[in-house]
N, C-alpha and C. Protein backbone atom coordinates (compact mmCIF):
# COMPACT_ATOMS: atom_id res chain seq x y z
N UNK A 1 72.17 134.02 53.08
CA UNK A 1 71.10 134.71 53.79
C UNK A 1 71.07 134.25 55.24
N UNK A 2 70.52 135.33 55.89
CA UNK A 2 70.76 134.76 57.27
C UNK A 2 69.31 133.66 57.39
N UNK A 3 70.35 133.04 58.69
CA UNK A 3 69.20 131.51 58.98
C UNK A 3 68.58 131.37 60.44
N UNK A 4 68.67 132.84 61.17
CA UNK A 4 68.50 132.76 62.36
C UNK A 4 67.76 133.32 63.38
N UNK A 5 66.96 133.16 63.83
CA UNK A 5 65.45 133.50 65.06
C UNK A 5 65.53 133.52 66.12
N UNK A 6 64.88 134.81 66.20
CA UNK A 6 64.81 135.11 68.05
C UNK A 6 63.40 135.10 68.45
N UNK A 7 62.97 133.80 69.45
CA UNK A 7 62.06 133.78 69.60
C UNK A 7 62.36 134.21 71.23
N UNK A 8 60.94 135.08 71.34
CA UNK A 8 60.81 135.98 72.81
C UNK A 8 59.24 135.69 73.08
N UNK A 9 59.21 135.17 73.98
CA UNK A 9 57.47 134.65 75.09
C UNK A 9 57.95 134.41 76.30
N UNK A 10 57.50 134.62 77.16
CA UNK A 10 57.40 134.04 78.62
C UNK A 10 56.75 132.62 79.03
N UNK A 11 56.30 132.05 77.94
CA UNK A 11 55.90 131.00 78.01
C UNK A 11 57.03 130.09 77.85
N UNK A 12 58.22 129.65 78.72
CA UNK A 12 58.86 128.83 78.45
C UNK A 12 58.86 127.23 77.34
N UNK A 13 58.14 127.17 78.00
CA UNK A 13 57.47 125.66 77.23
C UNK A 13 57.48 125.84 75.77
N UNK A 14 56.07 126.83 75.56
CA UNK A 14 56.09 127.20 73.79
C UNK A 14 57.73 128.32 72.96
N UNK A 15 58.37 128.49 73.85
CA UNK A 15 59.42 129.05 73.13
C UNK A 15 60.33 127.67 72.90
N UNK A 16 60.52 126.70 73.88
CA UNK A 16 61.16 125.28 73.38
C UNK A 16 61.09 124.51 72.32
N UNK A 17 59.62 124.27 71.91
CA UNK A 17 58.79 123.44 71.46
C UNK A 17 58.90 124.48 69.94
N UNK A 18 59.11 126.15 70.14
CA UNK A 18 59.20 126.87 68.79
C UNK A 18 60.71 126.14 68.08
N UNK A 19 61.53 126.32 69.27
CA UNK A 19 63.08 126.43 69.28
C UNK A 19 63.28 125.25 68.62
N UNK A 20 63.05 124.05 69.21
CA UNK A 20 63.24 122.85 68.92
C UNK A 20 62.67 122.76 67.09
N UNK A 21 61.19 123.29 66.88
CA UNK A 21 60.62 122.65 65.38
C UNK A 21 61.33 124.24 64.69
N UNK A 22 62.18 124.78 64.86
CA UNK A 22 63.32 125.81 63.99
C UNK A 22 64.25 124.91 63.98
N UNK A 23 64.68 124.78 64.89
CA UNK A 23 65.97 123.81 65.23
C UNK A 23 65.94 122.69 63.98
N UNK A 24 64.74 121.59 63.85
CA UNK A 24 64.93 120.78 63.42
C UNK A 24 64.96 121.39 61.99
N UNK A 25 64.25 122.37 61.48
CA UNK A 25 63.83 123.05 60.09
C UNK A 25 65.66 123.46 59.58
N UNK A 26 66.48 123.66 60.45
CA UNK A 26 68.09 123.98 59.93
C UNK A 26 68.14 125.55 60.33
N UNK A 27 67.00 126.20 61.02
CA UNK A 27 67.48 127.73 61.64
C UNK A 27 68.39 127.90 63.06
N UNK A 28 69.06 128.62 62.78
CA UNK A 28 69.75 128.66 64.66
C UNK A 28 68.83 129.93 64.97
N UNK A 29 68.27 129.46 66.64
CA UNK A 29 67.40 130.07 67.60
C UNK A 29 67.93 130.25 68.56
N UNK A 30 67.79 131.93 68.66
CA UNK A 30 68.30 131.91 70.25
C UNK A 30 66.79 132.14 71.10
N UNK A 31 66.55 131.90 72.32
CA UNK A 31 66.02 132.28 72.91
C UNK A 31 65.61 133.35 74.35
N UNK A 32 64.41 134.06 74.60
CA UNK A 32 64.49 134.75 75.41
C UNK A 32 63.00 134.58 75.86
N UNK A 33 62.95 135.53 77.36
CA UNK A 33 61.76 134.93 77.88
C UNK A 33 60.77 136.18 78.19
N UNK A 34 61.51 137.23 77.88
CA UNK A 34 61.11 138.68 78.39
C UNK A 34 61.39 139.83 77.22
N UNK A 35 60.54 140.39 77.09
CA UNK A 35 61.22 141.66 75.78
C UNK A 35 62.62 142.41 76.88
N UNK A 36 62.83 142.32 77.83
CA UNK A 36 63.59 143.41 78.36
C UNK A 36 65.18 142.36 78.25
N UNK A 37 64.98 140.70 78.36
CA UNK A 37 66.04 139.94 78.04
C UNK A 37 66.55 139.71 76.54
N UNK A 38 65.15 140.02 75.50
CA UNK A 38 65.52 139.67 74.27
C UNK A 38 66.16 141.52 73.76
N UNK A 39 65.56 142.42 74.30
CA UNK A 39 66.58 143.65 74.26
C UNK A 39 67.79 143.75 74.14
N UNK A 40 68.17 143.21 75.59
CA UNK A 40 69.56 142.95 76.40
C UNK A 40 70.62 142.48 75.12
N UNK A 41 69.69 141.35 74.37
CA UNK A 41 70.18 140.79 73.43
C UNK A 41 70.76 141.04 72.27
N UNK A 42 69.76 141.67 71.53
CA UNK A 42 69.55 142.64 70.46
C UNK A 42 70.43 143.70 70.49
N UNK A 43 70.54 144.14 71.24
CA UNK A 43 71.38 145.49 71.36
C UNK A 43 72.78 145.39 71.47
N UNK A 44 73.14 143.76 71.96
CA UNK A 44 74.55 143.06 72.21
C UNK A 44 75.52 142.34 71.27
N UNK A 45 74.26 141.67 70.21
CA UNK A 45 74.79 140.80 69.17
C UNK A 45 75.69 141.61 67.96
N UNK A 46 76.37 141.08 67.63
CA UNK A 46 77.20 141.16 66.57
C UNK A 46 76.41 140.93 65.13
N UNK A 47 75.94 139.52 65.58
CA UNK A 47 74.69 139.31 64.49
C UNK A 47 73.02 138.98 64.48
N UNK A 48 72.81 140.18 64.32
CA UNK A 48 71.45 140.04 64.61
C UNK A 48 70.67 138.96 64.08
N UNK A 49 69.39 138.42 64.37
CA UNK A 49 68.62 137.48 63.75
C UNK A 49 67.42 138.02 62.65
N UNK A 50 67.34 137.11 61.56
CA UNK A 50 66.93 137.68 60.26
C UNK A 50 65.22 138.10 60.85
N UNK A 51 64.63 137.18 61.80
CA UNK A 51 63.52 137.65 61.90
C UNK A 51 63.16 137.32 63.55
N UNK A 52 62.20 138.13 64.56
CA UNK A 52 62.28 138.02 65.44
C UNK A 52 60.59 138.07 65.94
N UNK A 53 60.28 136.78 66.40
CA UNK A 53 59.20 136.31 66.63
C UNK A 53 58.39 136.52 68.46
N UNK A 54 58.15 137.45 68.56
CA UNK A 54 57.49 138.50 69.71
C UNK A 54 55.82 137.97 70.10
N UNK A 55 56.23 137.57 71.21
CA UNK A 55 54.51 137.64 72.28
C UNK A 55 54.18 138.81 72.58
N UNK A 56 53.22 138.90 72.86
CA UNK A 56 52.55 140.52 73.03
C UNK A 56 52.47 140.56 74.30
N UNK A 57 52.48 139.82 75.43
CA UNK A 57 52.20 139.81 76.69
C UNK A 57 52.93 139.27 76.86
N UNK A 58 53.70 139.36 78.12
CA UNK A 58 55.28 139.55 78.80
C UNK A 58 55.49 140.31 80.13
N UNK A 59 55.71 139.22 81.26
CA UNK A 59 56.26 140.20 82.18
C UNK A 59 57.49 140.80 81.99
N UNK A 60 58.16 142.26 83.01
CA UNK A 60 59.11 142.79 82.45
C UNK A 60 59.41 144.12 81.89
N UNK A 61 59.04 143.39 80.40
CA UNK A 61 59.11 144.05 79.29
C UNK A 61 58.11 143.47 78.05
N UNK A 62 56.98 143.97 78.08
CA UNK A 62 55.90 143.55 77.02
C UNK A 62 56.69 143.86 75.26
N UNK A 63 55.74 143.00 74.40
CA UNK A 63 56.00 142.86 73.02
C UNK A 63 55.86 144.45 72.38
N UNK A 64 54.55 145.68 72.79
CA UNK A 64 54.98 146.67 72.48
C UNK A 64 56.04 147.39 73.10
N UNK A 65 56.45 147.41 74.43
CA UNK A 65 57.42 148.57 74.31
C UNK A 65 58.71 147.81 74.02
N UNK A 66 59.18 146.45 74.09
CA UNK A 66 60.24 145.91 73.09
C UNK A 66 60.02 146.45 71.61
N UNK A 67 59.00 146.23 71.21
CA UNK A 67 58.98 147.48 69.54
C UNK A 67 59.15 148.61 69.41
N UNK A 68 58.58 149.59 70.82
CA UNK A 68 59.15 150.62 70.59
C UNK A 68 60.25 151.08 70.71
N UNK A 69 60.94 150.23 71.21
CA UNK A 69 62.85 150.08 71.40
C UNK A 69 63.47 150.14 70.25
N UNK A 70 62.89 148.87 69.87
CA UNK A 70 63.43 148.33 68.43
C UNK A 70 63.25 149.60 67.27
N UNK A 71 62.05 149.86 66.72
CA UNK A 71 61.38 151.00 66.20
C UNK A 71 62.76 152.27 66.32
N UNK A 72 62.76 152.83 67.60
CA UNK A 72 63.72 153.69 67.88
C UNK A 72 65.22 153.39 67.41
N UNK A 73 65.38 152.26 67.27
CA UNK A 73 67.02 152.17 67.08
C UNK A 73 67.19 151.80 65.87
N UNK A 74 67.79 152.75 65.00
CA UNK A 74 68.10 152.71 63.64
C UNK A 74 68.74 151.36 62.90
N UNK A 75 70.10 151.03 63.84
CA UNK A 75 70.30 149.65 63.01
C UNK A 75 69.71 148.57 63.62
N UNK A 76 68.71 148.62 64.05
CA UNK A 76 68.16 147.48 64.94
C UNK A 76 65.94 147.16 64.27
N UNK A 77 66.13 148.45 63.71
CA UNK A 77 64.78 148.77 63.22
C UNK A 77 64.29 148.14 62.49
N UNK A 78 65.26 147.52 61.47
CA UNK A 78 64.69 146.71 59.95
C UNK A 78 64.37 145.70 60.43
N UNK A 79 64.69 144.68 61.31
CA UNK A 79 64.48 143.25 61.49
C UNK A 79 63.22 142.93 61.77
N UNK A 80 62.86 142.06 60.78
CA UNK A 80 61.20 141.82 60.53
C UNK A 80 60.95 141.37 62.34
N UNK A 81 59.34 141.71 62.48
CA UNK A 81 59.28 141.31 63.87
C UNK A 81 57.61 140.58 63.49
N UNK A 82 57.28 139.59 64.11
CA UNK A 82 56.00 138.68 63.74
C UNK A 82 55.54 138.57 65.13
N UNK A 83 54.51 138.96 65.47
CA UNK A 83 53.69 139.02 67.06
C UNK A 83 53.50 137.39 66.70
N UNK A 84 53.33 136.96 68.29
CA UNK A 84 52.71 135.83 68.58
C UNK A 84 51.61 135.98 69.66
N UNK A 85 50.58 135.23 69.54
CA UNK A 85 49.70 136.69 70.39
C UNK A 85 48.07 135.30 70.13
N UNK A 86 47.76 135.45 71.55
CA UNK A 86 46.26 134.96 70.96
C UNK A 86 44.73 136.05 70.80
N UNK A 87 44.98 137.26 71.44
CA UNK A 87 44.68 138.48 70.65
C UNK A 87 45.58 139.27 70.01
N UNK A 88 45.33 138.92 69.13
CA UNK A 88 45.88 140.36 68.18
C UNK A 88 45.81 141.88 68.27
N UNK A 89 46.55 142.75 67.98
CA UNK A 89 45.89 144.03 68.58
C UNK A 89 45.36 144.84 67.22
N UNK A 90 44.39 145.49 67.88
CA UNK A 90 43.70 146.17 66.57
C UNK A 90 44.04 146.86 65.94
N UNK A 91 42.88 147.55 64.91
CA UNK A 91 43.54 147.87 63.57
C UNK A 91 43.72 150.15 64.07
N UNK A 92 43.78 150.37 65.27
CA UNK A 92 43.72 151.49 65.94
C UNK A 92 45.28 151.82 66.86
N UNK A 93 45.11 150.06 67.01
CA UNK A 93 46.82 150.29 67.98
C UNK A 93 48.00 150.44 67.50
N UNK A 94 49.03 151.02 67.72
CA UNK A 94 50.48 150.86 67.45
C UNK A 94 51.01 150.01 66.67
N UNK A 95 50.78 148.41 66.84
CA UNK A 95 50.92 147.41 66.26
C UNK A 95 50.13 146.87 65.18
N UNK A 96 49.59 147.72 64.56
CA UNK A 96 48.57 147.08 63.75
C UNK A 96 49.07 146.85 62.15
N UNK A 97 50.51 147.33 62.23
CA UNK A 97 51.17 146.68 61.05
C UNK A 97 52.21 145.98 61.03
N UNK A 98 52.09 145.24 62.20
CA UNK A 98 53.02 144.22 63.02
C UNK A 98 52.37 142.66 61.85
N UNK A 99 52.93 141.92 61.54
CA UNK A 99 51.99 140.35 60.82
C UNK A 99 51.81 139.87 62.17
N UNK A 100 51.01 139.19 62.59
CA UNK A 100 50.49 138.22 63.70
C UNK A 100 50.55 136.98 63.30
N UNK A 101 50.75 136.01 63.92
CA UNK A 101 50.77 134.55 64.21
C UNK A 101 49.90 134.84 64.68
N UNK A 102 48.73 134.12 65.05
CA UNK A 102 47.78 133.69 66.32
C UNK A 102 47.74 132.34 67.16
N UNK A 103 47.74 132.65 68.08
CA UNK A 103 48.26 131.15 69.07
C UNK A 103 46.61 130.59 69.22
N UNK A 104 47.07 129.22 69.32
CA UNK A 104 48.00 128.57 68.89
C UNK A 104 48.35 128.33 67.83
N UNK A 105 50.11 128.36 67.46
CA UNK A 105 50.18 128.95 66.53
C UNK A 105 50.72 127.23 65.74
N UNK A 106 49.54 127.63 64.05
CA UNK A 106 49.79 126.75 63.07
C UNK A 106 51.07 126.28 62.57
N UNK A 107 51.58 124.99 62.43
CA UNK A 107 52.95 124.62 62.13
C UNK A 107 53.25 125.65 61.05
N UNK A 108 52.41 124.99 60.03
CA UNK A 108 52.89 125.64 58.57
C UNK A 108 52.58 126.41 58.45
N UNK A 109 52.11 127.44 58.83
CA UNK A 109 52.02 128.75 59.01
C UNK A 109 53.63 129.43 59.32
N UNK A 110 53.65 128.97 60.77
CA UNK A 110 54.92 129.41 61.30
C UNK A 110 56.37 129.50 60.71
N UNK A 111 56.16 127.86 59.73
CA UNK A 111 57.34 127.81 58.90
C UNK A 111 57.48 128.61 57.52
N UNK A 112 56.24 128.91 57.20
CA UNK A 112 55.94 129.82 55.74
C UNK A 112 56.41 131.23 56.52
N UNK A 113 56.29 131.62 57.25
CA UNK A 113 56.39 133.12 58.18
C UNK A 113 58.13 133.20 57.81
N UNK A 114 58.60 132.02 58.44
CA UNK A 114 60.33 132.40 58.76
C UNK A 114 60.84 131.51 57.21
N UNK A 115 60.39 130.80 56.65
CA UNK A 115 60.58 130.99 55.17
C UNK A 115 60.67 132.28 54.39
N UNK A 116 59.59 132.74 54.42
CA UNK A 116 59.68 134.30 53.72
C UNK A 116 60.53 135.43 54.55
N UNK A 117 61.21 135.16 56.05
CA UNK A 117 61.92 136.03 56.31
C UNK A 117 63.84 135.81 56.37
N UNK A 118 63.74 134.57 56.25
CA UNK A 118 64.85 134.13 56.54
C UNK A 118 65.36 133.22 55.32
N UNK A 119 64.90 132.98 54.16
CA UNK A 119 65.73 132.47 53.07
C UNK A 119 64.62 131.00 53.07
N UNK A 120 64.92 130.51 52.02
CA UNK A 120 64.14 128.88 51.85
C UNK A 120 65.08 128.00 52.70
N UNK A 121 64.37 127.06 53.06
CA UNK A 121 64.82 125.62 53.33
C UNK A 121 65.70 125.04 52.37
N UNK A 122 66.76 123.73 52.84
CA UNK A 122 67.27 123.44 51.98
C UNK A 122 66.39 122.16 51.39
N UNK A 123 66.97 121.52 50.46
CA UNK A 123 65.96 120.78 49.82
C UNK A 123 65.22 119.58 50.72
N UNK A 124 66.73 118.97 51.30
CA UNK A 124 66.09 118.10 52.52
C UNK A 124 65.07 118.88 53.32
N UNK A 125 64.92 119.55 54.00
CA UNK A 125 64.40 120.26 54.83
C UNK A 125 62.96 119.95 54.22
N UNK A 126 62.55 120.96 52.97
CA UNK A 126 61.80 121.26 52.13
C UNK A 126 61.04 119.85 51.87
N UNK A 127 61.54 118.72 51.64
CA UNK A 127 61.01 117.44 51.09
C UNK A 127 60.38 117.07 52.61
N UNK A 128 60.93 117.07 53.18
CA UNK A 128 61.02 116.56 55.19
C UNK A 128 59.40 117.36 55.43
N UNK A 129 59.11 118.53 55.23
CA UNK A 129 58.27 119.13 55.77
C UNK A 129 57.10 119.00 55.03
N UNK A 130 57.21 118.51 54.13
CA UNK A 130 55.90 118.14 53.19
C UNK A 130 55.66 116.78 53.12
N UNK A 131 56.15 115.84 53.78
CA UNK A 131 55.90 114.76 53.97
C UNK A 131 54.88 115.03 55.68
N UNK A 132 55.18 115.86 56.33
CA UNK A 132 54.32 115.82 57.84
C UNK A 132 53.11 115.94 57.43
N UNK A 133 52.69 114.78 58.54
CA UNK A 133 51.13 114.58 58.09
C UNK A 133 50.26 115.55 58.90
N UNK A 134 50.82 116.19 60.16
CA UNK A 134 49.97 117.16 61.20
C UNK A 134 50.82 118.21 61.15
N UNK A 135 51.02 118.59 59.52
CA UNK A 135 51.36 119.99 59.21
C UNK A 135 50.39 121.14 59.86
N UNK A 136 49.21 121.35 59.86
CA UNK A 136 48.48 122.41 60.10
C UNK A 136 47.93 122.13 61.26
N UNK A 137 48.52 121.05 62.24
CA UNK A 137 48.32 120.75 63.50
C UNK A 137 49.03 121.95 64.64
N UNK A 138 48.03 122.52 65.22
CA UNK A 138 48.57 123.60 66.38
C UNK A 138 49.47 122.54 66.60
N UNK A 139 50.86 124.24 67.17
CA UNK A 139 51.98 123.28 68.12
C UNK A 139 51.58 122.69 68.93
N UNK A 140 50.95 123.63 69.97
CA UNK A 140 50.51 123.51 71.41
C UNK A 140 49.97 121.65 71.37
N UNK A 141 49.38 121.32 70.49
CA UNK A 141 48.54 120.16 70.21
C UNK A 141 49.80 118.68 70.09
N UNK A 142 51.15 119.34 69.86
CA UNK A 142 52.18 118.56 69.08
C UNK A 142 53.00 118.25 70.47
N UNK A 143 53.16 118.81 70.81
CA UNK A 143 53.69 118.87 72.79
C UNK A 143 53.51 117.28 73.25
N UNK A 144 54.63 116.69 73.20
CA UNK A 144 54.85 115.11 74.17
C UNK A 144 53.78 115.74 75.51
N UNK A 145 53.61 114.43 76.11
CA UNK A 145 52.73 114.70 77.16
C UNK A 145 54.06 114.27 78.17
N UNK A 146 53.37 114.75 79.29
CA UNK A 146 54.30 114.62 80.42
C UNK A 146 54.04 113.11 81.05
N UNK A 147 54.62 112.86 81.79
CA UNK A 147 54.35 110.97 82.33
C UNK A 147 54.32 111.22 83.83
């Protein structure tokens, strides 16, 4: 099964800090900073990523009209897409059968999200992540401080 995530925000920082706690979980992440760069992407790869984790706000190229791209392009359409978003959009908009993360977004949340899209953990992994004691600790909260 595939093991691999495209995380897209303009928030540099929180796409690292995503990248890095995938990274350590055993997923390969690519990253992007713009829906119009994670496009670029998408439309280029050979192998697409099993699930693709979208901010809703984005210079560029915002999280909806990157969906409506996606949406439009037949072999590009299936790949689960999970907003990251600290509003969500309502139950009236376009996106309203999009799953949401809400930022800041919960560890174990995040990892149950790309669990169910991308195959289980391996056992190490699995044992590793249930031993963290600030499992349901926002990322944002998990962030080394700067010196």
């Amino acid at each position: 099964m595939c093991k691999s995530v495209l995380v897209v925000d303009d928030d540099r920082a929180a796409v690292h800090a995503l990248s890095k706690l995938l990274k350590d979980e055993g997923y390969a992440v690519t990253e992007r900073f713009n829906g119009e760069e994670a496009w670029d992407y998408l439309s280029s790869t050979s192998a697409p990523p099993c699930l693709i984790l979208l901010d809703l706000i984005m210079p560029v190229m915002d999280g909806r009209e990157f969906r409506r791209h996606q949406v439009a392009d037949a072999a590009l359409s299936n790949i689960p897409v999970v907003l990251m978003t600290v509003v969500p959009p309502g139950p009236d908009q376009e996106l309203s059968d999009v799953p949401v993360l809400k930022k800041p977004i919960v560890l174990e949340e995040l990892l149950d999200t790309v669990v169910a899209n991308c195959g289980p953990l391996t056992a190490t992994h699995e044992a590793v992540r249930h031993q963290r004691p600030t499992e349901t600790e926002p990322i944002a909260a998990r962030r080394p401080r700067r010196r």
